[in-house]
Every structure is written in C-alpha cells, then in structure tokens.
Protein backbone atom coordinates (compact mmCIF):
# COMPACT_ATOMS: atom_id res chain seq x y z
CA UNK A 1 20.93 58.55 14.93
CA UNK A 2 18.08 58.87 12.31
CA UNK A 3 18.25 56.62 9.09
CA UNK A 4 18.09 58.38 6.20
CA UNK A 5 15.24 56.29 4.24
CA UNK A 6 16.15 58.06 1.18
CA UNK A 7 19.39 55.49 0.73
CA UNK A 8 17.67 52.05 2.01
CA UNK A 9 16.45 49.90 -0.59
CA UNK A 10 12.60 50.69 -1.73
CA UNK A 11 9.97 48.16 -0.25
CA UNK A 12 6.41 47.86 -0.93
CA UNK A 13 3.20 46.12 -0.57
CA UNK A 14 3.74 42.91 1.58
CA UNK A 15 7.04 43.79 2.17
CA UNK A 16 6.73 46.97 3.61
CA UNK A 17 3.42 45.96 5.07
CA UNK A 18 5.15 42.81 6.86
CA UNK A 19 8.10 45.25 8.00
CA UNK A 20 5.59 47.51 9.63
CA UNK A 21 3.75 44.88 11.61
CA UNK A 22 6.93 43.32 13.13
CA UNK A 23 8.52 46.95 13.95
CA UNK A 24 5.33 47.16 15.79
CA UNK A 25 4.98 44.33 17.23
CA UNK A 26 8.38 44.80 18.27
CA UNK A 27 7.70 47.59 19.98
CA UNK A 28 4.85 46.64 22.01
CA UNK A 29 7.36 44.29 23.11
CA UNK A 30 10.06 45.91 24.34
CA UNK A 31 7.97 49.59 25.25
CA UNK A 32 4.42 48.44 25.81
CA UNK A 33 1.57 50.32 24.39
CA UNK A 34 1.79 53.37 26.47
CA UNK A 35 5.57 54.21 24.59
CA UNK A 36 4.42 53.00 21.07
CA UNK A 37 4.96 55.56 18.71
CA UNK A 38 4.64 55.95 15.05
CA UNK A 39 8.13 57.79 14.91
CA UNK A 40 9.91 54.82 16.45
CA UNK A 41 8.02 52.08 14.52
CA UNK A 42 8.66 54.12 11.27
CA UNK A 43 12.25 54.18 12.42
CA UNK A 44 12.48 50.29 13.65
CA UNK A 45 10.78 49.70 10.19
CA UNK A 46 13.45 51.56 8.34
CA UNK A 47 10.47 53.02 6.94
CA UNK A 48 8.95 56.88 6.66
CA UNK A 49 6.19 57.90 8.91
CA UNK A 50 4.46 59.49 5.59
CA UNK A 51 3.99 55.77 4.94
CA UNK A 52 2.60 55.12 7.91
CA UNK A 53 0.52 57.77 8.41
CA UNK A 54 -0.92 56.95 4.81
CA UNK A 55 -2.25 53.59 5.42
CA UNK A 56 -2.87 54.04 9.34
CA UNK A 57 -3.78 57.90 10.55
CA UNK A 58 -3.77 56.51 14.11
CA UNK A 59 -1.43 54.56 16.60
CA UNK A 60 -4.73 52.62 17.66
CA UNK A 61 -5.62 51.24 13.51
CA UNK A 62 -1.73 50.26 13.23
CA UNK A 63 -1.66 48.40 16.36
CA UNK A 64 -5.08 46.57 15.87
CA UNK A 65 -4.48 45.55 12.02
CA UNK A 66 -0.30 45.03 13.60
CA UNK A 67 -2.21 42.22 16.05
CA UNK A 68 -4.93 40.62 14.11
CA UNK A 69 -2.41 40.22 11.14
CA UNK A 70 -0.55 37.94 13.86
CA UNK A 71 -3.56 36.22 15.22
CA UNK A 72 -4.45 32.38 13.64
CA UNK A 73 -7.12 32.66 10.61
CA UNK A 74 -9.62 29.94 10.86
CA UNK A 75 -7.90 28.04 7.36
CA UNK A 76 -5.15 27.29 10.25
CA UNK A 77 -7.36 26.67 13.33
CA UNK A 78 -6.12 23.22 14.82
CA UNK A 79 -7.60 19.88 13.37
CA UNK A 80 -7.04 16.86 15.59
CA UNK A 81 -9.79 14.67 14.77
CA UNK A 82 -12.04 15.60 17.88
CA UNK A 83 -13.55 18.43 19.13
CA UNK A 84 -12.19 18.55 23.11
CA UNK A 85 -8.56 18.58 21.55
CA UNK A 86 -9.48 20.73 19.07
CA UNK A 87 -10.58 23.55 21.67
CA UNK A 88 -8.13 22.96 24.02
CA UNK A 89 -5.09 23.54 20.90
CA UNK A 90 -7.04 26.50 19.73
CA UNK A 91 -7.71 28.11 23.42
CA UNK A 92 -4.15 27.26 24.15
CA UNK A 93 -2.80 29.26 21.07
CA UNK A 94 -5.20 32.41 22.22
CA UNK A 95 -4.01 31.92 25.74
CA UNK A 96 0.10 31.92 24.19
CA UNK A 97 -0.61 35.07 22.09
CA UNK A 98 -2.02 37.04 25.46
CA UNK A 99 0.81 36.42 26.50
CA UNK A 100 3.15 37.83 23.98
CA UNK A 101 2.31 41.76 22.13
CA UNK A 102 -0.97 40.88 21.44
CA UNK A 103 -1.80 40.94 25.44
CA UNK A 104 0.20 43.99 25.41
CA UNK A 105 -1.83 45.43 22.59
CA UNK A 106 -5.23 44.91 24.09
CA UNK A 107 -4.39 46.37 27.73
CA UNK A 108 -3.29 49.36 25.81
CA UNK A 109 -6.96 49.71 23.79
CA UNK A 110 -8.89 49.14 26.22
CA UNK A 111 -7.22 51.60 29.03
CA UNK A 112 -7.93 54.08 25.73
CA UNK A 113 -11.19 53.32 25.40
CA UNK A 114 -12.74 53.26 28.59
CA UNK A 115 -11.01 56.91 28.95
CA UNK A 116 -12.95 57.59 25.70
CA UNK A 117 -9.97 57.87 23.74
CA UNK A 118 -9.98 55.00 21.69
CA UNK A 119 -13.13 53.03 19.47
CA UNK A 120 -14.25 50.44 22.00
CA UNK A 121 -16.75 49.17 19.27
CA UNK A 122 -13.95 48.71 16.66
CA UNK A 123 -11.85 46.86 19.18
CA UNK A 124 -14.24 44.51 20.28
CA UNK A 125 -15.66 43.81 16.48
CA UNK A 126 -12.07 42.58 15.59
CA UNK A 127 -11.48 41.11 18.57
CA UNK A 128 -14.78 39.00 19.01
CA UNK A 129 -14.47 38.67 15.19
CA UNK A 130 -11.66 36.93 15.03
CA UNK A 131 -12.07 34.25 17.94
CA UNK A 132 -15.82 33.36 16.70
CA UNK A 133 -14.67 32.53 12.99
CA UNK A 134 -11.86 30.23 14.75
CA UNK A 135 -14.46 28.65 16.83
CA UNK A 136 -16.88 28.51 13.88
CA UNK A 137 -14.65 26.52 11.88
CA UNK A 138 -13.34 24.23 14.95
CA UNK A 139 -17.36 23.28 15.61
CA UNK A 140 -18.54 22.83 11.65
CA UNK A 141 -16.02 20.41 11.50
CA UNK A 142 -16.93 18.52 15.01
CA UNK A 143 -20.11 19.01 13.07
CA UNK A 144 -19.52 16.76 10.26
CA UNK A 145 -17.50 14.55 12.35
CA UNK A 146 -20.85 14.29 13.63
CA UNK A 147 -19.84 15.11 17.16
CA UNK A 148 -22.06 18.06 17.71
CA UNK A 149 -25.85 18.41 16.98
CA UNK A 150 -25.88 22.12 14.93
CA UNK A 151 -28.80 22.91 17.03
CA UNK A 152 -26.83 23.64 19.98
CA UNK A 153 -24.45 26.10 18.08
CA UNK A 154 -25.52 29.86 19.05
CA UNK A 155 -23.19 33.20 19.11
CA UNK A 156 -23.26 32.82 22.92
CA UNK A 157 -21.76 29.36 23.06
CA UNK A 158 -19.23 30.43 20.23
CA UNK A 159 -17.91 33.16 22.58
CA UNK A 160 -17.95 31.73 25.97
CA UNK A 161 -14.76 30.38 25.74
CA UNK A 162 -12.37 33.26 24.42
CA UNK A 163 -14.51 35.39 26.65
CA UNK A 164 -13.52 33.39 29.87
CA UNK A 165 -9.71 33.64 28.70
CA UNK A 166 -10.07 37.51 28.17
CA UNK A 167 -11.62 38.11 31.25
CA UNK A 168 -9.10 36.06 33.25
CA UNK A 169 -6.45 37.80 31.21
CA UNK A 170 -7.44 41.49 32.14
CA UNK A 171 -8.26 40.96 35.91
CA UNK A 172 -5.49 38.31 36.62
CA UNK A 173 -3.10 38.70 34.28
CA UNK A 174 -0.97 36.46 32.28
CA UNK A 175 0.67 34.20 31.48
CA UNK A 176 -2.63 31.87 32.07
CA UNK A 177 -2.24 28.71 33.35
CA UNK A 178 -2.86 25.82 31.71
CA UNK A 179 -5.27 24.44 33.76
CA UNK A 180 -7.56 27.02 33.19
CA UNK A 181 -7.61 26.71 29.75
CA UNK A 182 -8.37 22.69 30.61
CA UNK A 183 -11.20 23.98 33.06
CA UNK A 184 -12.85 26.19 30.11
CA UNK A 185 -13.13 23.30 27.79
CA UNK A 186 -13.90 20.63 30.11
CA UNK A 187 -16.20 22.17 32.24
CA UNK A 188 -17.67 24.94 29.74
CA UNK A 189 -17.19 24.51 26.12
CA UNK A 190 -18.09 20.31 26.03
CA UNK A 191 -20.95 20.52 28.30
CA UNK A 192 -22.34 23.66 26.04
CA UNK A 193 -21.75 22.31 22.77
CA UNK A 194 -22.07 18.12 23.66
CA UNK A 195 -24.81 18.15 26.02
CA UNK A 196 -25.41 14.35 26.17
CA UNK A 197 -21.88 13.64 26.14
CA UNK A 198 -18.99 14.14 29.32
CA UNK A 199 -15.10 15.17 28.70
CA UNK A 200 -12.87 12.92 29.62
C-alpha cells in the first residue's frame, strides 16, 4: 500500500535529510545495493521521490552522501593517549562499518563502476577522502604527543592502512578479523610512521 505523503506531517532540512539517509541505509541493509531504489527509499522515508530526486538525481549520489554521512569525521576520530591504540580504535571502527551498509554500499559502486556505469573517480575521492582526514588527525596529534617525527608523514603512509582493510574487504570479504586489523598496525602503520620505535 502506498502512503499518501500529502497527510504525513511536513519535514525538512535535517529532518528530512536524516530520514532519507536511514531509509537508505536501511535498505542497503535488508536489499543490498543491487535492489536499492529511489521509489522504496522515498517510500521507507515516508518521503516523495520529487524530494529525492531534487537533492540526489542518481541512486549512486544518495547512496555515497547516505554512507559518508554515517562514516566517523575526524572531530570524533579516537583519542587514547598513544598512537598504536589510536590506529587500532580507528581501523577497528572502519573495519565495523564494512561490515554493516557501508560494505554493502561500496560493493555496489564499484561493480558500477568498473562496468562504466558509475564515477569511479567520485567514489574513490570520498572514499580515500574520508579515511586520510581521520588518519591526519590521529597522526598530528601522535605528533604533538611527540610520538612521530612529521617528516615521516606522506599521503602514501596516510593510506596504507585503510587501503589494506579495503583490499582485504573486497577479495575476502567481511566481517574482518580482528587480527588483521592488529597485523596492519603492528606490522605496517608503527613501523611506517615510528621508524626507530617497535609495537608492542
């Protein structure tokens, strides 16, 4: 049965917007990317695909802006005092959320993009956006902590370690174990970014 939108009470902005990102995320959940549609978010949403279609003409910008608006900004990237538990709570978050939609979410964009029907660049800006500001911030604080030497921080050594977990997650699949996320920073991460120093 179709909800007739005209009688629910009138959201907008956050509301609306907030809404919207759970009906989708809800629906990666339960239908995976392949059966996402705008029709069935608008109607889990209780909202009108016209305002959908407004702020996202695709499936693909809804489901990326859907995801990132999930994803840990670097304000809240973890803070324990040093930098090996630092990386292993923030890798461990990343490794949770592949796990959940989000995983579902990026299968879904990248079987569209390598058939050429979905940005590849825009996918991989947001996605390699978002994990080197939360690294960023984890390291400039080891930084002042005086932990790391800032002349060992370089884009390469920022990535390595949510590129490891991605690359696990789309040839092996999740949920990844823990132990991996252990062997990133221990054997990886530390070495790269404390060269003079060993993990525990």
């Amino acid at each position: 049965m179709v909800t007739d939108h005209r009688k629910q009470p009138r959201r907008r902005g956050e509301a609306l917007s907030a809404a919207i990102y759970q009906a989708t995320l809800d629906e990666l959940a339960e239908t995976g990317y392949a059966g996402l549609t705008m029709e069935r978010v608008a109607e889990r949403a209780r909202a009108s695909k016209a305002s959908l279609y407004r702020r996202w003409p695709t499936r693909i910008e809804l489901v990326m802006e859907a995801v990132y608006h999930t994803l840990p900004t670097p304000e809240s990237s973890p803070d324990t005092g040093n930098l090996r538990d630092d990386l292993l709570a923030m890798l461990r978050r990343t490794a949770q959320a592949l796990s959940g939609p989000a995983g579902e979410a990026m299968r879904g964009l990248l079987g569209e993009a390598l058939r050429g029907e979905s940005p590849l660049g825009a996918m991989r800006r947001n996605s390699q956006g978002t994990a080197r500001r939360l690294m960023e911030e984890v390291v400039r604080r080891a930084v002042e902590r005086g932990e790391v030497d800032p002349e060992v921080v370089t884009p390469r050594r920022l990535d390595s370690g949510h590129a490891l977990l991605r690359h696990h997650f789309l040839f092996e699949g999740s949920p990844i174990p823990d132990s991996l996320v252990v062997e990133i920073v221990d054997e990886v991460l530390v070495p790269l970014l404390m060269p003079d120093r060993r993990a525990p």
